[in-house]
N, C-alpha and C. Protein backbone atom coordinates (compact mmCIF):
# COMPACT_ATOMS: atom_id res chain seq x y z
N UNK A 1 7.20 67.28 -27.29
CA UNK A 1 6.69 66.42 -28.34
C UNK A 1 7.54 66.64 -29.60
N UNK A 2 7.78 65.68 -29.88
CA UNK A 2 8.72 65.69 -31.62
C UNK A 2 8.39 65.96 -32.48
N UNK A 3 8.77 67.03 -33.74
CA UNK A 3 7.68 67.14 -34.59
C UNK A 3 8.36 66.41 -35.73
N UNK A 4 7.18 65.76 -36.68
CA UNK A 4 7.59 65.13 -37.96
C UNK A 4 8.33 65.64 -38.84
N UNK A 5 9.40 65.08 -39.91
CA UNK A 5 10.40 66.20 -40.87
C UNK A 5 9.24 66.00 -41.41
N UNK A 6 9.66 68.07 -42.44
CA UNK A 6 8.57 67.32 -43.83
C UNK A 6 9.24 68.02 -44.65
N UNK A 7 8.94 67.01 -45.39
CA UNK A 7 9.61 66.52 -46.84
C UNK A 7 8.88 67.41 -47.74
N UNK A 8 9.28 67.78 -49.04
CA UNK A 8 8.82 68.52 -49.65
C UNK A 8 8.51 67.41 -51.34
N UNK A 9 8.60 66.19 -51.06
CA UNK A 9 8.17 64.84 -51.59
C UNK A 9 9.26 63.41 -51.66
N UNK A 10 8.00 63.05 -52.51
CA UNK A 10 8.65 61.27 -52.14
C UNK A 10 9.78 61.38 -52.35
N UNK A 11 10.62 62.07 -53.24
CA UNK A 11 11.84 61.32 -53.78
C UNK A 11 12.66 62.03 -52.26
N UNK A 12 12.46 63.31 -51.71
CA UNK A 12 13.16 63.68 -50.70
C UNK A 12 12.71 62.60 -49.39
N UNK A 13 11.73 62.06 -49.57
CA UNK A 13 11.34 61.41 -47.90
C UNK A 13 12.45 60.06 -48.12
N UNK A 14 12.24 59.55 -49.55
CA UNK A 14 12.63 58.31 -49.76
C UNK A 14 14.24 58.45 -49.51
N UNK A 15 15.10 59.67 -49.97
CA UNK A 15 16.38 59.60 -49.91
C UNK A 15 16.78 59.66 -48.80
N UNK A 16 15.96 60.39 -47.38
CA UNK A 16 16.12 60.31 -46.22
C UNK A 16 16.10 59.17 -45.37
N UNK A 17 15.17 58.26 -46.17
CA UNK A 17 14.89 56.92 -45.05
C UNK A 17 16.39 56.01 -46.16
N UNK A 18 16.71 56.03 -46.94
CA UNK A 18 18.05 55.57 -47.38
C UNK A 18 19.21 55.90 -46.52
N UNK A 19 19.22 56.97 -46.19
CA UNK A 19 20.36 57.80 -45.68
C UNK A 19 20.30 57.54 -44.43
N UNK A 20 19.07 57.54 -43.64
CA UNK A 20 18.46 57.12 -41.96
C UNK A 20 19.45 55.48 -41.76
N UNK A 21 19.19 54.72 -43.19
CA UNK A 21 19.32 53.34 -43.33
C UNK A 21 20.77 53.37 -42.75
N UNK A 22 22.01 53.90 -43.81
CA UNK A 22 23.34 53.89 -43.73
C UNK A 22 23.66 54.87 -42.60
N UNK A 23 23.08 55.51 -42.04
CA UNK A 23 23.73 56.10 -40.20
C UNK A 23 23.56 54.79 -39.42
N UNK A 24 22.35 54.12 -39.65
CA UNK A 24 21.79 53.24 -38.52
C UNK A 24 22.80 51.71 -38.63
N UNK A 25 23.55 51.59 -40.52
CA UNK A 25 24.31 50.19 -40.15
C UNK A 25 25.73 51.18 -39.72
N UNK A 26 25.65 52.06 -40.30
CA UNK A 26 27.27 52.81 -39.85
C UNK A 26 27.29 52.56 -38.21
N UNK A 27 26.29 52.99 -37.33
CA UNK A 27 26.33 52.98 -36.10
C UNK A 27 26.86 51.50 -35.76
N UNK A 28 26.17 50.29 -36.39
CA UNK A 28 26.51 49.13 -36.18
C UNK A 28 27.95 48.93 -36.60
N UNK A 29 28.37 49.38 -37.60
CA UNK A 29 29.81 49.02 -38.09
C UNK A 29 30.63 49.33 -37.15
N UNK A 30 30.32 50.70 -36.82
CA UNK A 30 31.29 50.65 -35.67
C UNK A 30 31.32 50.41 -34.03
N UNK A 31 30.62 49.38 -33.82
CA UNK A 31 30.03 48.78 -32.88
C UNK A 31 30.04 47.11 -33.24
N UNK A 32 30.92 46.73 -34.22
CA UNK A 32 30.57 45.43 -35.14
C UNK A 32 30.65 44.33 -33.90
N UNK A 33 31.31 44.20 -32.46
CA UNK A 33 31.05 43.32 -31.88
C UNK A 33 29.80 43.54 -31.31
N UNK A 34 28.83 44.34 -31.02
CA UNK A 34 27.53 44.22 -30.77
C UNK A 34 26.48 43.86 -31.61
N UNK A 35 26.28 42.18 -31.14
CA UNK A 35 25.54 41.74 -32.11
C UNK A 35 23.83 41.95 -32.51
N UNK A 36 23.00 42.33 -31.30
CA UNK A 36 22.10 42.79 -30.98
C UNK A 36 22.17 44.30 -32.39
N UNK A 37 22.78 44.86 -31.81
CA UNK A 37 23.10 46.28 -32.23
C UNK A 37 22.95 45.80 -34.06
N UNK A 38 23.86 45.46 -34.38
CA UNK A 38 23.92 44.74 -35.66
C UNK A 38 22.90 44.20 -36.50
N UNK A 39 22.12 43.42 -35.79
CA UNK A 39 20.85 42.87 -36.39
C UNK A 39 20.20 44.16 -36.27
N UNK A 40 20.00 44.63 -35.18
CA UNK A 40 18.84 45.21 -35.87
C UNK A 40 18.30 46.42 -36.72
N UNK A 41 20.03 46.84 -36.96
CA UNK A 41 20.48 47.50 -38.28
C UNK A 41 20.41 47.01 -39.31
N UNK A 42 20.89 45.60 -39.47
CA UNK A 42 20.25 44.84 -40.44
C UNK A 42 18.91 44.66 -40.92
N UNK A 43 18.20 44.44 -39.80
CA UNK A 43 16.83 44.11 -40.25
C UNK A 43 16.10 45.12 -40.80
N UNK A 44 16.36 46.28 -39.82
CA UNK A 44 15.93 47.82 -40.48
C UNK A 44 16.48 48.04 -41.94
N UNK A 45 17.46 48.04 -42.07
CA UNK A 45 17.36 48.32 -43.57
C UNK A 45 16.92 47.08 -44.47
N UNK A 46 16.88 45.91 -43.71
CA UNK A 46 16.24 44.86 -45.18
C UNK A 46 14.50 45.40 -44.57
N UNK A 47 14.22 45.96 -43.77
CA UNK A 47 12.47 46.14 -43.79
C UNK A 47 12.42 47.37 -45.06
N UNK A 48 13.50 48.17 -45.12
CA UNK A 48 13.42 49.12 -46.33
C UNK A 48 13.17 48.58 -47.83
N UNK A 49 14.51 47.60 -47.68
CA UNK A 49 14.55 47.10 -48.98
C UNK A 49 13.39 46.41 -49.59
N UNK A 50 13.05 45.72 -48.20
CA UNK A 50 11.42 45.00 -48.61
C UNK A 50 10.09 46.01 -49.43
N UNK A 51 10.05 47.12 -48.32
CA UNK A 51 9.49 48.13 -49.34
C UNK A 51 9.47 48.41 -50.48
N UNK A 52 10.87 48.50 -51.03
CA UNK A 52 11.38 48.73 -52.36
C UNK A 52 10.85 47.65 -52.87
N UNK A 53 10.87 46.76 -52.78
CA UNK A 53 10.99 45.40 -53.21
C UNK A 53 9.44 45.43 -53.64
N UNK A 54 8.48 45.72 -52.73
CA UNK A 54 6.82 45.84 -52.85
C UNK A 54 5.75 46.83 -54.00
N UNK A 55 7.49 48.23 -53.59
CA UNK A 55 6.64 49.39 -54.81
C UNK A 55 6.90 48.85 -56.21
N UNK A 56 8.14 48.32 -56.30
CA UNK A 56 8.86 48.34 -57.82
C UNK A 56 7.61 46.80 -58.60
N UNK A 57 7.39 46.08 -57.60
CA UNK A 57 6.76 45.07 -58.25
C UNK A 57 4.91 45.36 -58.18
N UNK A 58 4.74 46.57 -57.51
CA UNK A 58 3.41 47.30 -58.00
C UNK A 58 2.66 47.54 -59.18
N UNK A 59 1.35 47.56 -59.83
CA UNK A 59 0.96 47.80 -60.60
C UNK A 59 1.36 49.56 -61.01
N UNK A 60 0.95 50.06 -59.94
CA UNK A 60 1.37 51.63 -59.96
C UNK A 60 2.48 52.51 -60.34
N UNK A 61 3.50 50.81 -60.43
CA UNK A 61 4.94 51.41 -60.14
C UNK A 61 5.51 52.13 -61.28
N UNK A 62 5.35 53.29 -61.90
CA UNK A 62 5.46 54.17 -63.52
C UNK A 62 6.76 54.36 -63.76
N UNK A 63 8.11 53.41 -63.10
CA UNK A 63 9.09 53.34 -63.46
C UNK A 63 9.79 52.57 -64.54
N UNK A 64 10.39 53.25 -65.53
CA UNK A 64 10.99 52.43 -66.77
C UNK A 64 11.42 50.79 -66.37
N UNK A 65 10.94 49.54 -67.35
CA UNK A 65 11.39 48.51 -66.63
C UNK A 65 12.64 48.07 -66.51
N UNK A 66 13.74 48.95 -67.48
CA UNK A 66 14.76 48.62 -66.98
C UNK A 66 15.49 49.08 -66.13
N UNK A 67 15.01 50.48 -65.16
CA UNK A 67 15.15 50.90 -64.02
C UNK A 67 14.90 49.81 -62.46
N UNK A 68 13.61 49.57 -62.80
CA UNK A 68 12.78 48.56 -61.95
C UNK A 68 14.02 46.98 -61.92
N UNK A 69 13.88 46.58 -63.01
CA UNK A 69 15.12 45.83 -63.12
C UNK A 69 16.46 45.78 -62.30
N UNK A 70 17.08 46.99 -62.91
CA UNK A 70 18.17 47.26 -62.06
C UNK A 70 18.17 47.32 -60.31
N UNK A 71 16.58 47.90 -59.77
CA UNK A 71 16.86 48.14 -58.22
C UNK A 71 16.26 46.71 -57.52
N UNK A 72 15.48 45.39 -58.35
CA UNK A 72 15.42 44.36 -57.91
C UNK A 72 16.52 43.73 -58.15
N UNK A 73 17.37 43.77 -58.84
CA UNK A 73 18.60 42.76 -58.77
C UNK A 73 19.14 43.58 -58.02
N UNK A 74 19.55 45.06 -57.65
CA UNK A 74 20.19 45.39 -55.85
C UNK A 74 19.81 44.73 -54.55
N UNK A 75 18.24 44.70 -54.66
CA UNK A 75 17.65 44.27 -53.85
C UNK A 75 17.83 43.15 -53.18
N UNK A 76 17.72 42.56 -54.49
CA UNK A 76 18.16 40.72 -53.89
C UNK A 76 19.76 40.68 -53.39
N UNK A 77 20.84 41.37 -54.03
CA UNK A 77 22.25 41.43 -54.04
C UNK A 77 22.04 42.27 -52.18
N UNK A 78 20.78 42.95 -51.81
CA UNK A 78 20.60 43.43 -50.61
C UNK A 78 20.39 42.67 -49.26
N UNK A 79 19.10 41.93 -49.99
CA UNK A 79 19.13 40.83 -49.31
C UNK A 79 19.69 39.66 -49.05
N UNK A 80 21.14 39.54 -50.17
CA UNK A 80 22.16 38.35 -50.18
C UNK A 80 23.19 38.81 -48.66
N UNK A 81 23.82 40.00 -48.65
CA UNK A 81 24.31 40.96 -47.74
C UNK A 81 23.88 41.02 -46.28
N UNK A 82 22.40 40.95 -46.27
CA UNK A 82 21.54 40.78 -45.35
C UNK A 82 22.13 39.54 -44.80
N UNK A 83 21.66 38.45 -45.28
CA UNK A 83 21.71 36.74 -45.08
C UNK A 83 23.14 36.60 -44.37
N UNK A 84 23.95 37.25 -44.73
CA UNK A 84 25.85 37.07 -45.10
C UNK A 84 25.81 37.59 -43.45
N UNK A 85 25.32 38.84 -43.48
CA UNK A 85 25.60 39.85 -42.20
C UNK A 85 24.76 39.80 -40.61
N UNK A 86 23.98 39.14 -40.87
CA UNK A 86 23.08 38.34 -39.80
C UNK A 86 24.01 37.28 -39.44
N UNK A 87 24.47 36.49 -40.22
CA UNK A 87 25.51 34.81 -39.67
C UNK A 87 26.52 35.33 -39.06
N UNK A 88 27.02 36.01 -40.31
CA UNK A 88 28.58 36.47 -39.30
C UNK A 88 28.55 38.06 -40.02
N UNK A 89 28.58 39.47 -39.06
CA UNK A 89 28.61 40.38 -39.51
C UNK A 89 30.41 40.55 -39.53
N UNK A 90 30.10 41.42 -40.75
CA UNK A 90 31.81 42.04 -41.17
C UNK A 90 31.58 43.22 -41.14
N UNK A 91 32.78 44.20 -41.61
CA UNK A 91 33.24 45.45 -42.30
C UNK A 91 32.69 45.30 -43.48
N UNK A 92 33.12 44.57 -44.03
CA UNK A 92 32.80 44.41 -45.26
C UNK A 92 31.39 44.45 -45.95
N UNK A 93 30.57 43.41 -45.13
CA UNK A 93 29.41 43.51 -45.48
C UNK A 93 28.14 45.01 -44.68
N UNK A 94 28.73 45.88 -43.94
CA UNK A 94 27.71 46.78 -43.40
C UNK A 94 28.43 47.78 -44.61
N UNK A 95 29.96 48.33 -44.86
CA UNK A 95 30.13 49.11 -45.34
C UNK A 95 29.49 48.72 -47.45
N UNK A 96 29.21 47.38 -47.68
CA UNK A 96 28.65 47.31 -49.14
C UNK A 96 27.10 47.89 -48.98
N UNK A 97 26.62 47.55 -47.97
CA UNK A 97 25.23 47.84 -47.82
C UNK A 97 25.03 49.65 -47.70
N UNK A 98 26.34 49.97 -46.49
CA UNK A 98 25.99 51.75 -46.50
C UNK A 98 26.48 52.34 -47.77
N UNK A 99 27.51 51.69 -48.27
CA UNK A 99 27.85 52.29 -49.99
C UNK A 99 26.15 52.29 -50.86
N UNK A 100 25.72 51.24 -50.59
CA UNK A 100 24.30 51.31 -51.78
C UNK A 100 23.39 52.09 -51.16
N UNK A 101 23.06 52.22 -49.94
CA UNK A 101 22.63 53.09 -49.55
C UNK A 101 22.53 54.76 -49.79
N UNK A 102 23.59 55.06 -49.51
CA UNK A 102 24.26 56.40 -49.28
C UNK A 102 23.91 56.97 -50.97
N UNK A 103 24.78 55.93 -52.01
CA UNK A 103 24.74 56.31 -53.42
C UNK A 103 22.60 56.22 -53.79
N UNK A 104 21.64 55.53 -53.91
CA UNK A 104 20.74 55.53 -53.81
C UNK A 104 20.32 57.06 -53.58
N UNK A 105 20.55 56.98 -52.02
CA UNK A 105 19.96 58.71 -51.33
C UNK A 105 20.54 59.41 -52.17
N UNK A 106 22.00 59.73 -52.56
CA UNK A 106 22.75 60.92 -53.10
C UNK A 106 21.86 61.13 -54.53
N UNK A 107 21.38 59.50 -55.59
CA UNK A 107 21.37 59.86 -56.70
C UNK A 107 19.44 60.49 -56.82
N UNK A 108 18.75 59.98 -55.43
CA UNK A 108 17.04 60.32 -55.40
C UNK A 108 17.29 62.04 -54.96
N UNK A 109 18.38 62.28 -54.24
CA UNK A 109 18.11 64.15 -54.31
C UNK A 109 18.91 64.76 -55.64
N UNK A 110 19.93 64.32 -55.87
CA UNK A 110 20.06 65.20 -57.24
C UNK A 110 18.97 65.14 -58.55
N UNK A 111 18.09 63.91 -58.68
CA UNK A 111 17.11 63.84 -59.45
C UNK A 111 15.72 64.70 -59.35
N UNK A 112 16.05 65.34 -58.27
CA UNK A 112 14.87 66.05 -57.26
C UNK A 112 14.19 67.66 -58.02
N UNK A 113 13.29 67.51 -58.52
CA UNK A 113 12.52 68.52 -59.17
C UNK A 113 12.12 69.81 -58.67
């Protein structure tokens, strides 16, 4: 039986499922003629972004609004990437997505209390 990671909090769970995100399109990148493979690297990380997309526009959400700001205009620039990489996947477009990714995770653990 598998046991669950545990995280020692959100900002560590959250930088992990970022980081989970950019292995899972990396795997696709380099696999870019498998299109199967591709989507559903894609979709997995736009089901993330959707998340993001759900907390930041929360009542709860106690983040400065021009923070909040900044990670919905990624978001959408996420989901533009998305749209682009579903029609016709590139290099180009898995490695912009694992760049925001990767930087995201790197900047939620150095912020880490």
């Amino acid at each position: 039986m598998a046991t669950q990671p545990q995280f020692k909090n959100k900002r560590e769970m959250d930088a992990a499922a970022f980081s989970q995100a950019a292995y899972v399109l990396d795997q696709a990148k380099q696999n870019i003629k498998d299109k199967a493979l591709g989507e559903r690297a894609l979709k997995y990380n736009q089901l993330l972004w959707s998340i993001v997309q759900d907390d930041l526009s929360g009542k709860d959400n106690k983040l400065p609004d021009e923070i909040k700001a900044n990670l919905m205009s990624l978001s959408i620039f996420v989901d533009k990437q998305t749209t682009k990489g579903l029609a016709t996947p590139t290099i180009d477009v898995f490695d912009s997505l694992i760049n925001i990714n990767l930087n995201i995770s790197e900047g939620l653990m150095e912020g880490k209390a």
